[in-house]
PDB file of N, CA and C in Angstrom:
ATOM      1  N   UNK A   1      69.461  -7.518  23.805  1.00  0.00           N
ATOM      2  CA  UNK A   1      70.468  -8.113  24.664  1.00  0.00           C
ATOM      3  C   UNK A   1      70.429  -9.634  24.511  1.00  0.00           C
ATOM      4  N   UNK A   2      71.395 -10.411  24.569  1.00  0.00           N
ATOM      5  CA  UNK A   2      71.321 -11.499  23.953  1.00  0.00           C
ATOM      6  C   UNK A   2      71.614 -12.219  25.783  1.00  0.00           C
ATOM      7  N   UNK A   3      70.480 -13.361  25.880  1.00  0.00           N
ATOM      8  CA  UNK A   3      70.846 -14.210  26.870  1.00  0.00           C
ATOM      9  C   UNK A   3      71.946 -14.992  27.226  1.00  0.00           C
ATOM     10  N   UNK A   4      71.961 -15.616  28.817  1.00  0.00           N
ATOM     11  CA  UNK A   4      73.010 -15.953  28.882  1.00  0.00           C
ATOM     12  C   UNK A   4      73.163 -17.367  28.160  1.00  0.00           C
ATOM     13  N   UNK A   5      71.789 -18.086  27.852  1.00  0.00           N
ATOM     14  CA  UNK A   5      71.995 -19.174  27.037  1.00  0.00           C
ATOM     15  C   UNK A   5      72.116 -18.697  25.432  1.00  0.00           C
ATOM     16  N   UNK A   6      72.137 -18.210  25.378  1.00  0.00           N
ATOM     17  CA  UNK A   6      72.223 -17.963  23.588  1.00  0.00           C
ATOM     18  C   UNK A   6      73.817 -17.528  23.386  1.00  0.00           C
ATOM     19  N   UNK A   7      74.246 -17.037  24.709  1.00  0.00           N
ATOM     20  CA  UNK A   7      75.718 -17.046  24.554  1.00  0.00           C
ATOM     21  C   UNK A   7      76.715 -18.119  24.536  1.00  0.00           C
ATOM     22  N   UNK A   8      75.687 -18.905  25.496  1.00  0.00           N
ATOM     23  CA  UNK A   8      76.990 -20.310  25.942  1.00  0.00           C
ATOM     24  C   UNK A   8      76.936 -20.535  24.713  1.00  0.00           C
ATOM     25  N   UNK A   9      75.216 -20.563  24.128  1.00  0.00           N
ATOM     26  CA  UNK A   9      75.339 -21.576  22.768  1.00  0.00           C
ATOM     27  C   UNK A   9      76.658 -21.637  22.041  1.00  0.00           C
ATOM     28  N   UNK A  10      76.888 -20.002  21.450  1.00  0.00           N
ATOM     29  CA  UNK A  10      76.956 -19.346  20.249  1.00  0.00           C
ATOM     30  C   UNK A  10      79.049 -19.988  20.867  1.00  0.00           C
ATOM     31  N   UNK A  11      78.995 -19.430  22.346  1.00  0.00           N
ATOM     32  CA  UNK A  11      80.461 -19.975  22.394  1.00  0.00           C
ATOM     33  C   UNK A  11      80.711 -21.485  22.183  1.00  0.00           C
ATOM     34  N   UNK A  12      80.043 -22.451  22.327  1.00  0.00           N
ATOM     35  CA  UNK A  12      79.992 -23.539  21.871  1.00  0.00           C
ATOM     36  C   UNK A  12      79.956 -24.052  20.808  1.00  0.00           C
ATOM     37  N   UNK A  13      79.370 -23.350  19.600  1.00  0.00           N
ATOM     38  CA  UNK A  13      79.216 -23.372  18.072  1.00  0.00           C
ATOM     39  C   UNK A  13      80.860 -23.003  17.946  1.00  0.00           C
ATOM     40  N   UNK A  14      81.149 -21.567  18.498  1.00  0.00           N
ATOM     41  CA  UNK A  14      82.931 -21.129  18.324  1.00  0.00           C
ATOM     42  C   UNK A  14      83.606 -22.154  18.296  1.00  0.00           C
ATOM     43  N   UNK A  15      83.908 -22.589  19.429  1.00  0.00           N
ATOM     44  CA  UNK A  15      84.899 -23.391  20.219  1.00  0.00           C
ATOM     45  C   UNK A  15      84.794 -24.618  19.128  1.00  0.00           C
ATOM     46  N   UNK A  16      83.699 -25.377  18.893  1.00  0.00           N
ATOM     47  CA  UNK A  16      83.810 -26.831  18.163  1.00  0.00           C
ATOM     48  C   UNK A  16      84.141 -26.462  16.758  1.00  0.00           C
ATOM     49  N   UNK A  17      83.774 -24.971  16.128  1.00  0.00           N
ATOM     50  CA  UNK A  17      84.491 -25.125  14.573  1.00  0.00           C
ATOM     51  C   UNK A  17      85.955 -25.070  14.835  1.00  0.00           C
ATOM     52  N   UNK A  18      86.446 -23.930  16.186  1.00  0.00           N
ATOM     53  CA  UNK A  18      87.770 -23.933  15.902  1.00  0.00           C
ATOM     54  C   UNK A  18      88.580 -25.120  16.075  1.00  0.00           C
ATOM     55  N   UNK A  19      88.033 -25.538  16.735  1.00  0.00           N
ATOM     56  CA  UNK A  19      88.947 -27.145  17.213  1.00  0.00           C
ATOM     57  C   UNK A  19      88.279 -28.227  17.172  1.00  0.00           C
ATOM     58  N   UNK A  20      88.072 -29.087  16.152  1.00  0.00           N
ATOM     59  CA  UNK A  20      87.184 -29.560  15.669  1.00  0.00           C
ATOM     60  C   UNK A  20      87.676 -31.238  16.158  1.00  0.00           C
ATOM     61  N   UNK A  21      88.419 -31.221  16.481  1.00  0.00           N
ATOM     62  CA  UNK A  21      89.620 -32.134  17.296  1.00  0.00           C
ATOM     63  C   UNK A  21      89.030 -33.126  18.822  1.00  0.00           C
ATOM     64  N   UNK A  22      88.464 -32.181  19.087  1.00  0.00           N
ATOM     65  CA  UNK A  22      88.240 -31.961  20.482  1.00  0.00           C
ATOM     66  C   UNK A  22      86.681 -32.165  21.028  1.00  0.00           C
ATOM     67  N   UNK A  23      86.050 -32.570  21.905  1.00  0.00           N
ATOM     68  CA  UNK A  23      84.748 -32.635  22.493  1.00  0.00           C
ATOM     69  C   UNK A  23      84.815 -31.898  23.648  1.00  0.00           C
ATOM     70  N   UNK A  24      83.800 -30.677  23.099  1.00  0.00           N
ATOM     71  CA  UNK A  24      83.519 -29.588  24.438  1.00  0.00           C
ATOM     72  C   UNK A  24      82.520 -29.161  24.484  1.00  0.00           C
ATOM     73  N   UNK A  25      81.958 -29.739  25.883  1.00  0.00           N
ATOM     74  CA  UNK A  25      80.528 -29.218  26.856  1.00  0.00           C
ATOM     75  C   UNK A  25      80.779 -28.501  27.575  1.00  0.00           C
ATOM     76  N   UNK A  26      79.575 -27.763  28.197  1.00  0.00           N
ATOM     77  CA  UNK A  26      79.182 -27.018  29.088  1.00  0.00           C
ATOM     78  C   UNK A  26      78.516 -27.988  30.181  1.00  0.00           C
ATOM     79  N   UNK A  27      78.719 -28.287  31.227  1.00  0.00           N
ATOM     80  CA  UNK A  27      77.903 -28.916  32.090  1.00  0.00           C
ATOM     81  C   UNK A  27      78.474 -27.789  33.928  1.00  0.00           C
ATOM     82  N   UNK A  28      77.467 -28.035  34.411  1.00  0.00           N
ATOM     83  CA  UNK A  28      77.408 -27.509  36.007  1.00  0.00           C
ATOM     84  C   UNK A  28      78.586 -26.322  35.870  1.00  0.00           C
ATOM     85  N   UNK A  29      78.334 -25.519  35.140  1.00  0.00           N
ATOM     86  CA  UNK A  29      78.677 -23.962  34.746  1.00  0.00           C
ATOM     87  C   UNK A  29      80.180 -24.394  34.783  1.00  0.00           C
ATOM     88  N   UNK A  30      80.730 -25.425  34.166  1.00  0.00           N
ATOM     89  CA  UNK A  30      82.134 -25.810  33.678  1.00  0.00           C
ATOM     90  C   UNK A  30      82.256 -25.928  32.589  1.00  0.00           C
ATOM     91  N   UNK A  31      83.200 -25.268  31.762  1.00  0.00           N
ATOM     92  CA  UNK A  31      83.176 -26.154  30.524  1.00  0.00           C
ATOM     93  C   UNK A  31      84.657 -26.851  29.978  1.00  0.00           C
ATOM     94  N   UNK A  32      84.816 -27.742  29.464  1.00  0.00           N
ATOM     95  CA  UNK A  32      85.522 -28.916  29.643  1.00  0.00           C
ATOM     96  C   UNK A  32      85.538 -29.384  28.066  1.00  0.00           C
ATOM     97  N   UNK A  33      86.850 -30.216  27.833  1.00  0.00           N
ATOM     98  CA  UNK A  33      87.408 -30.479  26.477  1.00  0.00           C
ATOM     99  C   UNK A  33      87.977 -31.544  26.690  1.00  0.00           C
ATOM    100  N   UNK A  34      87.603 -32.681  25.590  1.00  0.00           N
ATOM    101  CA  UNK A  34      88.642 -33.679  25.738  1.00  0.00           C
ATOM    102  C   UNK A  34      89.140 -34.110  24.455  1.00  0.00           C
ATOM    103  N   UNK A  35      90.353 -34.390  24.263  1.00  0.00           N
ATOM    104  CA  UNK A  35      90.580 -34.805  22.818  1.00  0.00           C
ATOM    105  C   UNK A  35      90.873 -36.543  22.767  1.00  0.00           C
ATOM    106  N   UNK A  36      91.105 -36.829  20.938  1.00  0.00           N
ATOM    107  CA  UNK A  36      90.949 -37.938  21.101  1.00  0.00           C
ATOM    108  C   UNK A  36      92.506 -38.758  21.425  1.00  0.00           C
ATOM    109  N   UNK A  37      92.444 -39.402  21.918  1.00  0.00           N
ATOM    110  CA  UNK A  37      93.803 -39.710  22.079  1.00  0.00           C
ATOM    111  C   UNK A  37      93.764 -41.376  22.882  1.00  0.00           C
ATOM    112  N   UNK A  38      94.733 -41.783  23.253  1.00  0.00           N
ATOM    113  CA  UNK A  38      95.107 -42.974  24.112  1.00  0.00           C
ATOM    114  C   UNK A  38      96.587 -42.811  25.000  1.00  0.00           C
ATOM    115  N   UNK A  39      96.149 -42.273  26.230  1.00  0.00           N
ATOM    116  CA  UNK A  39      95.104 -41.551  26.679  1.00  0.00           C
ATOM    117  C   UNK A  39      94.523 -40.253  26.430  1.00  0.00           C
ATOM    118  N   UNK A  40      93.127 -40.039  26.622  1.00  0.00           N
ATOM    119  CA  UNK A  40      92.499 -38.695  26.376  1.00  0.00           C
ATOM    120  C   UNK A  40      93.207 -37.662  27.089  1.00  0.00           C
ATOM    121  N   UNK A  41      93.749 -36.800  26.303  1.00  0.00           N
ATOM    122  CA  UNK A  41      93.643 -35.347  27.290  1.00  0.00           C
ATOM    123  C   UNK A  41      92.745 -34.601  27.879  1.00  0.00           C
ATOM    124  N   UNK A  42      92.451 -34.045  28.927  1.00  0.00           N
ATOM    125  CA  UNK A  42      91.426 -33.439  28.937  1.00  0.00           C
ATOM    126  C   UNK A  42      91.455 -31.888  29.954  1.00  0.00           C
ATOM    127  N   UNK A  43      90.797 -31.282  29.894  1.00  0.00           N
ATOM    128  CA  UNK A  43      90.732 -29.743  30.046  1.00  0.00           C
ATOM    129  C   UNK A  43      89.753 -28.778  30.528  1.00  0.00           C
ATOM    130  N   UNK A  44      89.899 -28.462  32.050  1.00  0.00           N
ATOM    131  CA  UNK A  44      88.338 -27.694  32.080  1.00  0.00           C
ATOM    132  C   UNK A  44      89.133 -26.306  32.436  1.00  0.00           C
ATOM    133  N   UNK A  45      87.667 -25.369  32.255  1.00  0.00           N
ATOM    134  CA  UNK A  45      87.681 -24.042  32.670  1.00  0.00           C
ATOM    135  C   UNK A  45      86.604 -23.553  33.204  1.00  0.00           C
ATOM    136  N   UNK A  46      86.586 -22.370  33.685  1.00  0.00           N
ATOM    137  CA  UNK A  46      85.503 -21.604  33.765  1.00  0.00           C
ATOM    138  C   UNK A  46      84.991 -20.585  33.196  1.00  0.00           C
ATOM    139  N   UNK A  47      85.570 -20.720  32.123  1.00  0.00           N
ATOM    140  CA  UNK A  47      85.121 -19.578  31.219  1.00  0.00           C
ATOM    141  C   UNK A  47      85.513 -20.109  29.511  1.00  0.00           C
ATOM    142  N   UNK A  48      84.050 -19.827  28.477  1.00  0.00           N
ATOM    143  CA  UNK A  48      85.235 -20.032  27.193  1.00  0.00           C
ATOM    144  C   UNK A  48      86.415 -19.490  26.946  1.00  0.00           C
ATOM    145  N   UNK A  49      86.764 -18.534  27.278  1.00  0.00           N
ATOM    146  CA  UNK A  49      87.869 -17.809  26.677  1.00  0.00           C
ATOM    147  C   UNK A  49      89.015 -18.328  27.518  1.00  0.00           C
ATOM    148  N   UNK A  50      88.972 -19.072  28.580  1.00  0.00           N
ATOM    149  CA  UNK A  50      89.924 -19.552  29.359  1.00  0.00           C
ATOM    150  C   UNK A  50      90.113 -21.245  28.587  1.00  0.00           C
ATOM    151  N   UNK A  51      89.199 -21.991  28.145  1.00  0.00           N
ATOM    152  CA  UNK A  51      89.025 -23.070  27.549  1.00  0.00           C
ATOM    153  C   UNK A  51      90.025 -22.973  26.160  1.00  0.00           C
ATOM    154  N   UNK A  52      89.356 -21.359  25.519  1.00  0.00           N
ATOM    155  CA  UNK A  52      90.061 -21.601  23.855  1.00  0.00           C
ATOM    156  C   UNK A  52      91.546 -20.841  24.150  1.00  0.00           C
ATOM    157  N   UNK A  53      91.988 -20.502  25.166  1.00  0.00           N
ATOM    158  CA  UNK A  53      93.547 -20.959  25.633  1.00  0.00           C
ATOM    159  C   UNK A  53      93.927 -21.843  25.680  1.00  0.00           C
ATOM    160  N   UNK A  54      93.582 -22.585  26.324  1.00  0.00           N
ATOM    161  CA  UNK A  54      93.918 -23.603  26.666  1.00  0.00           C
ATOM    162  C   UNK A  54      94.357 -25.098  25.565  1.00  0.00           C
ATOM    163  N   UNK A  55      92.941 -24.626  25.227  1.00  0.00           N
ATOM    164  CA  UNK A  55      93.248 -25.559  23.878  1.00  0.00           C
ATOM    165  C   UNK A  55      94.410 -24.665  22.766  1.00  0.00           C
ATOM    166  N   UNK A  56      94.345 -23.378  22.813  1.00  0.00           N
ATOM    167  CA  UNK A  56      95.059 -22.781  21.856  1.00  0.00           C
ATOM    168  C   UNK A  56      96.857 -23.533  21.805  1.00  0.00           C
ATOM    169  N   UNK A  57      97.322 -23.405  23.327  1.00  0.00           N
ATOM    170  CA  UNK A  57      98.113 -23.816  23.871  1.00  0.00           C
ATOM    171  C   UNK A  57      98.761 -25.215  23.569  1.00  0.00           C
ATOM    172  N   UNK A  58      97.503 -26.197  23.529  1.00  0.00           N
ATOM    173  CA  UNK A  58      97.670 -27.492  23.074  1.00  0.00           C
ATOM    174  C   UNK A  58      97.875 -28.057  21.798  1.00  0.00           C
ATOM    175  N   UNK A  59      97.313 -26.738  20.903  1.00  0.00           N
ATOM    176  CA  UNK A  59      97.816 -26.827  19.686  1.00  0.00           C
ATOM    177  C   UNK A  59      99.016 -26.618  18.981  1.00  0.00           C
ATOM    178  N   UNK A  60      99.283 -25.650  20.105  1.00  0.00           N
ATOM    179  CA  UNK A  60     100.789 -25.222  19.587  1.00  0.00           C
ATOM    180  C   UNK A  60     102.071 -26.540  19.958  1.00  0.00           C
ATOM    181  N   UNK A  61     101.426 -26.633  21.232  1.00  0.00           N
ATOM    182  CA  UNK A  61     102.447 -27.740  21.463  1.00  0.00           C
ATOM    183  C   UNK A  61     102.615 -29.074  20.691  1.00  0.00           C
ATOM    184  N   UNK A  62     101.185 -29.512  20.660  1.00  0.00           N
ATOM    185  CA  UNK A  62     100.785 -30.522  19.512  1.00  0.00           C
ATOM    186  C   UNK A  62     101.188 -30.478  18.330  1.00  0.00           C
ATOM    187  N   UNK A  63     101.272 -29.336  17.607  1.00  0.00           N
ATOM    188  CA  UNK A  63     102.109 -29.131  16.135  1.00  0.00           C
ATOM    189  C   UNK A  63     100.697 -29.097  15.037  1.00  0.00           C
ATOM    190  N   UNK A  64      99.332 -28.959  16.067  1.00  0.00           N
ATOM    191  CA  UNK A  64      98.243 -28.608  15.064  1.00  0.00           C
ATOM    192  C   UNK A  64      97.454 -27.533  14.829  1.00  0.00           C
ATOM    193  N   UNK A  65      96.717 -27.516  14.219  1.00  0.00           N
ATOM    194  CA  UNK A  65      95.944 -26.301  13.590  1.00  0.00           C
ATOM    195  C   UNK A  65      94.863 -26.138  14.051  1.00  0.00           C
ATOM    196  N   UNK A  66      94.707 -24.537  14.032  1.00  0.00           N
ATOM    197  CA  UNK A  66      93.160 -23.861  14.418  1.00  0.00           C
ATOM    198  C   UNK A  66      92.568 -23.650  13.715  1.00  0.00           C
ATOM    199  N   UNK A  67      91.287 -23.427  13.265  1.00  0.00           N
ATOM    200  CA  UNK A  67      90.639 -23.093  12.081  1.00  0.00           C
ATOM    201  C   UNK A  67      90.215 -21.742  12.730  1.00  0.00           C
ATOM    202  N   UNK A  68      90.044 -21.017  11.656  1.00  0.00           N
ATOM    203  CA  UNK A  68      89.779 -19.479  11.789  1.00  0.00           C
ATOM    204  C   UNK A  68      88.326 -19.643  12.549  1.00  0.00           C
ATOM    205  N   UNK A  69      88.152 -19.108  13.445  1.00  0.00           N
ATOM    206  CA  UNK A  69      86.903 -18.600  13.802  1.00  0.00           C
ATOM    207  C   UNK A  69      86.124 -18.020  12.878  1.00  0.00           C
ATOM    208  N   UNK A  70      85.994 -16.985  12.000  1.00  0.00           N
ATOM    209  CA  UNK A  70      84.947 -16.779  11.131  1.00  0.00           C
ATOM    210  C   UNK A  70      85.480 -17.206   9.870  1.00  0.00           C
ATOM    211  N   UNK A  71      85.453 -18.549   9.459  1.00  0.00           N
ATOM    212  CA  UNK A  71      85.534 -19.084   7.987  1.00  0.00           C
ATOM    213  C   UNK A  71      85.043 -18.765   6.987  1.00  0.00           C
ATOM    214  N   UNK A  72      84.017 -18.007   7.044  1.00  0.00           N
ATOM    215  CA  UNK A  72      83.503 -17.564   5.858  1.00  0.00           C
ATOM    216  C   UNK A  72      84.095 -16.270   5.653  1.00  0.00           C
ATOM    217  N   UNK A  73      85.613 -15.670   5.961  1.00  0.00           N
ATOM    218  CA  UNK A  73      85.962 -14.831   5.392  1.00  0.00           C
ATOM    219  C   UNK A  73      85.509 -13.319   5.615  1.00  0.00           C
ATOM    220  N   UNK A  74      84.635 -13.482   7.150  1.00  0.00           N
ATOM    221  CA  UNK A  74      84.030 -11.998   7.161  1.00  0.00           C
ATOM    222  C   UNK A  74      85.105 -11.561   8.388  1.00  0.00           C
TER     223      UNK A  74
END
C-alpha cells in the first residue's frame, strides 16, 4: 500500500511534468499553482485532480499545451 506521502509526492512529480509552466506545492493540505506571468495567476485546490483541472482549463483558454503524463510512451 503506498503512503499518503509517497502519493502527494508521486502527484507532484505528475502535475510539474504536465505543466511545466507553472509552480505547484502542497502546503497545509492545499495545493496551489501559480504561473508565470505579470500578473501571476494563481490557483488552489484541495485535491490534485481538482488542481490538474484547473490548470487543464487554463490551458485551453491560454492556447497552451499539456505534456502527456506518461512521456515515455507507456
Amino acid at each position: 500500500m503506498i503512503s499518503e506521502l509517497a502519493e502527494r509526492q508521486r502527484a507532484l512529480e505528475l502535475l510539474r511534468a504536465a505543466f511545466p509552466d507553472y509552480r505547484i506545492v502542497f502546503s497545509k493540505g492545499r495545493w496551489a499553482a501559480v504561473s508565470a506571468g505579470s500578473p501571476p495567476a494563481v490557483w488552489f485546490a484541495e485535491t490534485p485532480s481538482s488542481l490538474c483541472g484547473q490548470l487543464f482549463q487554463a490551458q485551453l483558454r491560454n492556447g497552451g499545451t499539456v505534456v502527456p503524463f506518461g512521456g515515455d510512451g507507456s
